[in-house]
N, C-alpha and C. Protein backbone atom coordinates (compact mmCIF):
# COMPACT_ATOMS: atom_id res chain seq x y z
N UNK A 1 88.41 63.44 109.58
CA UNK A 1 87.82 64.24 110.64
C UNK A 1 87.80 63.40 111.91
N UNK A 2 88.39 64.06 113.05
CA UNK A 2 88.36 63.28 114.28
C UNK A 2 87.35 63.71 115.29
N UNK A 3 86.66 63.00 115.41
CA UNK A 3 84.82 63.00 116.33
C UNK A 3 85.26 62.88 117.56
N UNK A 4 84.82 63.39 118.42
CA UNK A 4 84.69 63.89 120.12
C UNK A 4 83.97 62.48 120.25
N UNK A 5 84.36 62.10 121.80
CA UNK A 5 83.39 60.73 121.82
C UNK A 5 82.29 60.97 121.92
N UNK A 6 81.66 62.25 122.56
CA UNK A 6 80.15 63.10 122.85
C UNK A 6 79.70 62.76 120.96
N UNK A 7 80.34 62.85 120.18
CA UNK A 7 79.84 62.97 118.88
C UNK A 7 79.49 61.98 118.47
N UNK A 8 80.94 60.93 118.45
CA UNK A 8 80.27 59.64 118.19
C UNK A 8 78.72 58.53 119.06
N UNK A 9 79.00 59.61 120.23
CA UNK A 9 78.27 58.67 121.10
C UNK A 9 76.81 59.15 120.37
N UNK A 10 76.71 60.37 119.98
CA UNK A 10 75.29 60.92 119.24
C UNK A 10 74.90 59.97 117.94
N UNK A 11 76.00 59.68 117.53
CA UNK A 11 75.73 59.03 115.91
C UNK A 11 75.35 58.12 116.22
N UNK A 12 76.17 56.99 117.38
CA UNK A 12 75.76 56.03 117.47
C UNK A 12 74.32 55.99 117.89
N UNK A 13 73.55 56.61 118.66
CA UNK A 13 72.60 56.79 119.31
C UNK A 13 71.41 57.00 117.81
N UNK A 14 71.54 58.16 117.22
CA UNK A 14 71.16 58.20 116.19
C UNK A 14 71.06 57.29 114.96
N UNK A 15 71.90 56.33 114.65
CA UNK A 15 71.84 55.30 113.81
C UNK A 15 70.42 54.10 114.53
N UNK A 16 71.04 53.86 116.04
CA UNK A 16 69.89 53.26 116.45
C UNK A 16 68.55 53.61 116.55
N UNK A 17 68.11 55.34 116.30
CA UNK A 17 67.19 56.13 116.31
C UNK A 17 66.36 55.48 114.87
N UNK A 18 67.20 55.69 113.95
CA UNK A 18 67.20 55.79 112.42
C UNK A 18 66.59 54.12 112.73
N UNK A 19 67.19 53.38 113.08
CA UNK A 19 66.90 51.96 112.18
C UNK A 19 65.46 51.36 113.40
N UNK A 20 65.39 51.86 114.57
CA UNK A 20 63.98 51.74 115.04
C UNK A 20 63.03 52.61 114.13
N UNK A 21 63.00 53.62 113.43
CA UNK A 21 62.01 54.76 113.15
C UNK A 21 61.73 53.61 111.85
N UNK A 22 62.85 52.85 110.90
CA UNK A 22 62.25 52.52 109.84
C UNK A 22 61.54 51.35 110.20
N UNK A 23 62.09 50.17 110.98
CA UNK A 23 60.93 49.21 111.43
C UNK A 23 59.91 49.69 111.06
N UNK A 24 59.51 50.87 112.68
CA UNK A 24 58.26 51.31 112.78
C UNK A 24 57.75 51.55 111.53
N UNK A 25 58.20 52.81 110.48
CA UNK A 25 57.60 53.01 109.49
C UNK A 25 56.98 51.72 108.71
N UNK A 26 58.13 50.66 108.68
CA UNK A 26 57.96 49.61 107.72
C UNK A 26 56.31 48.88 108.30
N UNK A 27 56.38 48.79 109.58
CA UNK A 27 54.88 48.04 110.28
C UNK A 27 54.01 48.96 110.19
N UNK A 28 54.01 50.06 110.14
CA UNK A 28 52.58 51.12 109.95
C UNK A 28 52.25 51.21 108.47
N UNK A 29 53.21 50.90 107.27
CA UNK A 29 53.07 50.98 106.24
C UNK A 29 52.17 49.77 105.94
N UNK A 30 52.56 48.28 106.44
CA UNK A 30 52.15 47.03 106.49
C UNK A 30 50.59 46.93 106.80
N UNK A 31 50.25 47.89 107.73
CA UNK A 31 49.32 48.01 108.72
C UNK A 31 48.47 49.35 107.57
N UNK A 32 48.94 49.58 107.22
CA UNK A 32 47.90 50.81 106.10
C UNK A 32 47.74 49.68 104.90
N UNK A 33 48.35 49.16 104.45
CA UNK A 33 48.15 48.53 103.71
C UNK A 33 46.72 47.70 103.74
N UNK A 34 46.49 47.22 104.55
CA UNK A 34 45.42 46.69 105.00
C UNK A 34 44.09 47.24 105.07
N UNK A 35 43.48 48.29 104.48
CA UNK A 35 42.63 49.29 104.60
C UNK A 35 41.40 48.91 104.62
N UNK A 36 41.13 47.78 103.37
CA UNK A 36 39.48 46.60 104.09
C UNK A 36 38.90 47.89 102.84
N UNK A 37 37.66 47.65 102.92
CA UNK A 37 36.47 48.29 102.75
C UNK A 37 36.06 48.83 103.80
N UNK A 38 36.01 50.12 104.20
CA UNK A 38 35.46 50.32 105.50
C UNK A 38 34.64 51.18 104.82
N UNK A 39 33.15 51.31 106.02
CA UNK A 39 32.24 52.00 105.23
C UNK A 39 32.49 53.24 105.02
N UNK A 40 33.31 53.60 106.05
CA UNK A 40 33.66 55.10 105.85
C UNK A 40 32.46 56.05 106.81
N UNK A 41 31.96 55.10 107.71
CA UNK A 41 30.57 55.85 108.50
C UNK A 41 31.19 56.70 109.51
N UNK A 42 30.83 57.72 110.27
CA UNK A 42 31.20 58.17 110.86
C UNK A 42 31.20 57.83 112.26
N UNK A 43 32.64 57.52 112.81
CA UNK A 43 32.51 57.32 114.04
C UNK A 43 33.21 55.64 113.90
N UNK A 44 33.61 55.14 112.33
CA UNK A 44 33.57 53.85 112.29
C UNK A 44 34.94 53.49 113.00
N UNK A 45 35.25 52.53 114.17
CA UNK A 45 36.20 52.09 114.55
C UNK A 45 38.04 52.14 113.18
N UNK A 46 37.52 51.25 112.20
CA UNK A 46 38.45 51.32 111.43
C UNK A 46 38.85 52.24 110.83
N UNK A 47 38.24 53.10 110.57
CA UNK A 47 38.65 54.38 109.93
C UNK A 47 39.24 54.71 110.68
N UNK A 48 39.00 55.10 112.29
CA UNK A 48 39.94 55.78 113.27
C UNK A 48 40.87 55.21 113.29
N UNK A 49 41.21 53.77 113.18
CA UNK A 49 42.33 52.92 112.85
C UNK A 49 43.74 53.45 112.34
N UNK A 50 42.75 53.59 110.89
CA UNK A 50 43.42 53.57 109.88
C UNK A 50 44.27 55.24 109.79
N UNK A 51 43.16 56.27 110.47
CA UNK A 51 43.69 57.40 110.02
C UNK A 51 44.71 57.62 111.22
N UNK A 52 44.78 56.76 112.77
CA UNK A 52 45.54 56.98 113.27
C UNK A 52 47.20 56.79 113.44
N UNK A 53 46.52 55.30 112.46
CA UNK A 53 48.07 54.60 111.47
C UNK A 53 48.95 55.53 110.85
N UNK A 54 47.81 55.86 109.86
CA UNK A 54 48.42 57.13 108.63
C UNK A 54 49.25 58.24 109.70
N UNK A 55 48.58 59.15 110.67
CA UNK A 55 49.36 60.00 111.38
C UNK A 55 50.51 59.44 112.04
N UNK A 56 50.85 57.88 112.98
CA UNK A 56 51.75 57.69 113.69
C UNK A 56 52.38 57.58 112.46
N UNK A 57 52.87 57.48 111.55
CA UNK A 57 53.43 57.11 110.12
C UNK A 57 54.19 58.45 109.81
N UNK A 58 52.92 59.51 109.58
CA UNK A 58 54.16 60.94 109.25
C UNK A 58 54.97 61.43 110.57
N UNK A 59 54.38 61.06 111.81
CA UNK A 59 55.45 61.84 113.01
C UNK A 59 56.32 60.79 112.59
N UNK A 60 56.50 59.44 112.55
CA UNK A 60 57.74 58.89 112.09
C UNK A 60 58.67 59.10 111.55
N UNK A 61 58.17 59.86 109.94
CA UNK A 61 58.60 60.29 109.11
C UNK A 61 59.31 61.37 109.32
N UNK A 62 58.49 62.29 109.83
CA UNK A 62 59.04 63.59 110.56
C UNK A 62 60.44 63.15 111.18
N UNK A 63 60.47 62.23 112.63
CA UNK A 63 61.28 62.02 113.27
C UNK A 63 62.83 61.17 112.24
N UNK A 64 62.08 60.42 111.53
CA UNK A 64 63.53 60.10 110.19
C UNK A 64 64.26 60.97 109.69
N UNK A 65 63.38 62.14 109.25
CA UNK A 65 64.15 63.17 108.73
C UNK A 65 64.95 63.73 109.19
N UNK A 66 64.69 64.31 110.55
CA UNK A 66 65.22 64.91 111.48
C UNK A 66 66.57 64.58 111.93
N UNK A 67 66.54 62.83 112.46
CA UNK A 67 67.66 62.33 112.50
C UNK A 67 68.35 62.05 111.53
N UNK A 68 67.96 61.38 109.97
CA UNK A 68 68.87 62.13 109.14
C UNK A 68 69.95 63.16 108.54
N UNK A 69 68.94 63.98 108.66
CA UNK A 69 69.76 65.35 108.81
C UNK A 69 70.74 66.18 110.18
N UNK A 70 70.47 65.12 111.32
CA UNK A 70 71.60 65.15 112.19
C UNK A 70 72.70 64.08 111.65
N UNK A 71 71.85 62.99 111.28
CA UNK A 71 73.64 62.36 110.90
C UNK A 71 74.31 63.44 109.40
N UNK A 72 73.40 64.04 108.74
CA UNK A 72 74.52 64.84 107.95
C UNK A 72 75.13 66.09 108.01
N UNK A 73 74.66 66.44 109.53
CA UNK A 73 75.57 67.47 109.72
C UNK A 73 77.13 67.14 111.01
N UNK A 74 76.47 65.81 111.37
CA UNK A 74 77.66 65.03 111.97
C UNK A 74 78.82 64.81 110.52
N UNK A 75 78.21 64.22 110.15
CA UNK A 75 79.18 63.98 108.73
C UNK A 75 79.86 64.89 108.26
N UNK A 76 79.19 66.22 108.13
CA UNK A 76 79.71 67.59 107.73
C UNK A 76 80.48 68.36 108.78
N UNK A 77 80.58 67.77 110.36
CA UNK A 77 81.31 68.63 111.17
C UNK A 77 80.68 69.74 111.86
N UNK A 78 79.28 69.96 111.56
CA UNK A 78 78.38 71.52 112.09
C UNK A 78 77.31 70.49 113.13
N UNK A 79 77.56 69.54 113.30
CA UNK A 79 76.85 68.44 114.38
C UNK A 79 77.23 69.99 115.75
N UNK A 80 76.35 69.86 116.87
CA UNK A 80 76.22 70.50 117.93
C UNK A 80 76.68 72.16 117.62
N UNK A 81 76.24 73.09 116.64
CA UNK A 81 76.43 74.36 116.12
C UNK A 81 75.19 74.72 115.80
N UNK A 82 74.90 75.89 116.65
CA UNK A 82 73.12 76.01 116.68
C UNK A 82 73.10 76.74 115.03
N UNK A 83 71.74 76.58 114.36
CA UNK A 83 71.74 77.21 112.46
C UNK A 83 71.92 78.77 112.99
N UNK A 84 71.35 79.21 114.28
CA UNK A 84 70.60 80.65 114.67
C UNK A 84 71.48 81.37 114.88
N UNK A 85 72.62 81.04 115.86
CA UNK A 85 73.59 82.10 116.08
C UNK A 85 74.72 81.51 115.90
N UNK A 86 75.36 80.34 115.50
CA UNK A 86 76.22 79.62 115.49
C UNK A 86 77.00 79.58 116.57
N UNK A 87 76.87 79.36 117.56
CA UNK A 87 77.46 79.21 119.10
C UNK A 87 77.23 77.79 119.17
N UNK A 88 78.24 77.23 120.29
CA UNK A 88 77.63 75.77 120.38
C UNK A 88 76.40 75.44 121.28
N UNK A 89 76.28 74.28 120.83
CA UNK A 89 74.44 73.62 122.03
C UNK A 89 74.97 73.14 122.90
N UNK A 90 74.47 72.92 123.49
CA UNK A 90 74.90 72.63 125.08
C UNK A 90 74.78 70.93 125.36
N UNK A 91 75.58 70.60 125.85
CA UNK A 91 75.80 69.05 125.51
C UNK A 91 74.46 68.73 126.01
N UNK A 92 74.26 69.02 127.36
CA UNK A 92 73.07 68.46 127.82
C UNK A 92 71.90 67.88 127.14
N UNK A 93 71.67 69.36 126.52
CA UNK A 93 70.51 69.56 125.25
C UNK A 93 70.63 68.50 124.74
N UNK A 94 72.20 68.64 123.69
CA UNK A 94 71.97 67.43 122.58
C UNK A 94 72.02 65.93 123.38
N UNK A 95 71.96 65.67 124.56
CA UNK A 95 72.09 64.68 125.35
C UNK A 95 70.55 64.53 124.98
N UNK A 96 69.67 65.22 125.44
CA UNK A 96 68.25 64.94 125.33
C UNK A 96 67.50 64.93 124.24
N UNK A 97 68.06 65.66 123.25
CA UNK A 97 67.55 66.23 121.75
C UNK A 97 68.65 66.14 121.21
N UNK A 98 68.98 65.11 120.70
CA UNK A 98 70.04 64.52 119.91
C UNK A 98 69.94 65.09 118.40
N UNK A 99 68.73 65.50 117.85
CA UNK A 99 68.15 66.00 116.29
C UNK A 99 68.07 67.62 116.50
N UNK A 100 68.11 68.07 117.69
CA UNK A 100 68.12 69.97 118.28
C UNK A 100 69.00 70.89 116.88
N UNK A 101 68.50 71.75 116.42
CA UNK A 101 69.68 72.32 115.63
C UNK A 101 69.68 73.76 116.10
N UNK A 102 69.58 74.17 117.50
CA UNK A 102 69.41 75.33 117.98
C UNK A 102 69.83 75.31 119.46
N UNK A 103 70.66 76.53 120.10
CA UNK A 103 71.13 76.21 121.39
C UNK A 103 69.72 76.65 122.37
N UNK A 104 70.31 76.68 123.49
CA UNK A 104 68.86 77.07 124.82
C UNK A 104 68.48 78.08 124.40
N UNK A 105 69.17 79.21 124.12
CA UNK A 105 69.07 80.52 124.29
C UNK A 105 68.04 80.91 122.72
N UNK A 106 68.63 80.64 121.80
CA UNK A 106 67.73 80.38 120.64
C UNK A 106 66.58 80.03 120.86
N UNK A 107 66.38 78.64 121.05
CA UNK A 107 64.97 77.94 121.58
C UNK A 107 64.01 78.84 122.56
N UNK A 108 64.58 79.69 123.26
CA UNK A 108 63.79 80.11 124.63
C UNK A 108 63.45 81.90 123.25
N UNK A 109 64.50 82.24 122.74
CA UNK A 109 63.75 83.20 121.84
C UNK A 109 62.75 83.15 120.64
N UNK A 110 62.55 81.80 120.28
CA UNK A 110 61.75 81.46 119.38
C UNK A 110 60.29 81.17 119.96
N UNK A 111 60.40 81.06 121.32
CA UNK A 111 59.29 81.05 122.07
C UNK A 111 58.33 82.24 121.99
């Protein structure tokens, strides 16, 4: 399969997406790990800590997936083909939203 440079330039972009998101994951995981005894009082500094850890952790996660599943539809060739109407996305878009699986027009009807 021969990739548009717009395509490769996404993967590449995306691989670097992918291997910052796992760092991160890897240091918030590091950082939960650490949980202490906290009293669990309300209002206690560490708890907010901890539960704010835990959340930056699943948007991470979220965001892994996402780009994941853009590199496997790069892989598969349906990279920049909205799921909704199958028309293409608009480079721009995927310029900004590199993980988008929907063109403008989609997006603005899901609104």
């Amino acid at each position: 399969m021969v990739m548009s440079v717009s395509t490769e330039q996404a993967r590449s972009k995306l691989l670097k997406e992918l291997e910052t998101l796992q760092a991160e994951i890897a240091e918030l995981d590091r950082r939960l790990e650490h949980k202490g005894n906290y009293s669990l009082g309300v209002g206690d500094p560490a708890v907010y800590e901890w539960e704010l850890n835990l959340a930056l952790k699943e948007r991470a996660e979220q965001k892994k997936r996402a780009v994941e599943e853009a590199l496997a539809r790069i892989a598969a060739g349906t990279y920049g083909t909205c799921t909704k109407c199958g028309g293409p996305i608009e480079p721009e878009r995927l310029e900004l939203l590199p993980t988008t699986t929907v063109c403008c027009r989609c997006a603005q009807k899901k609104r």
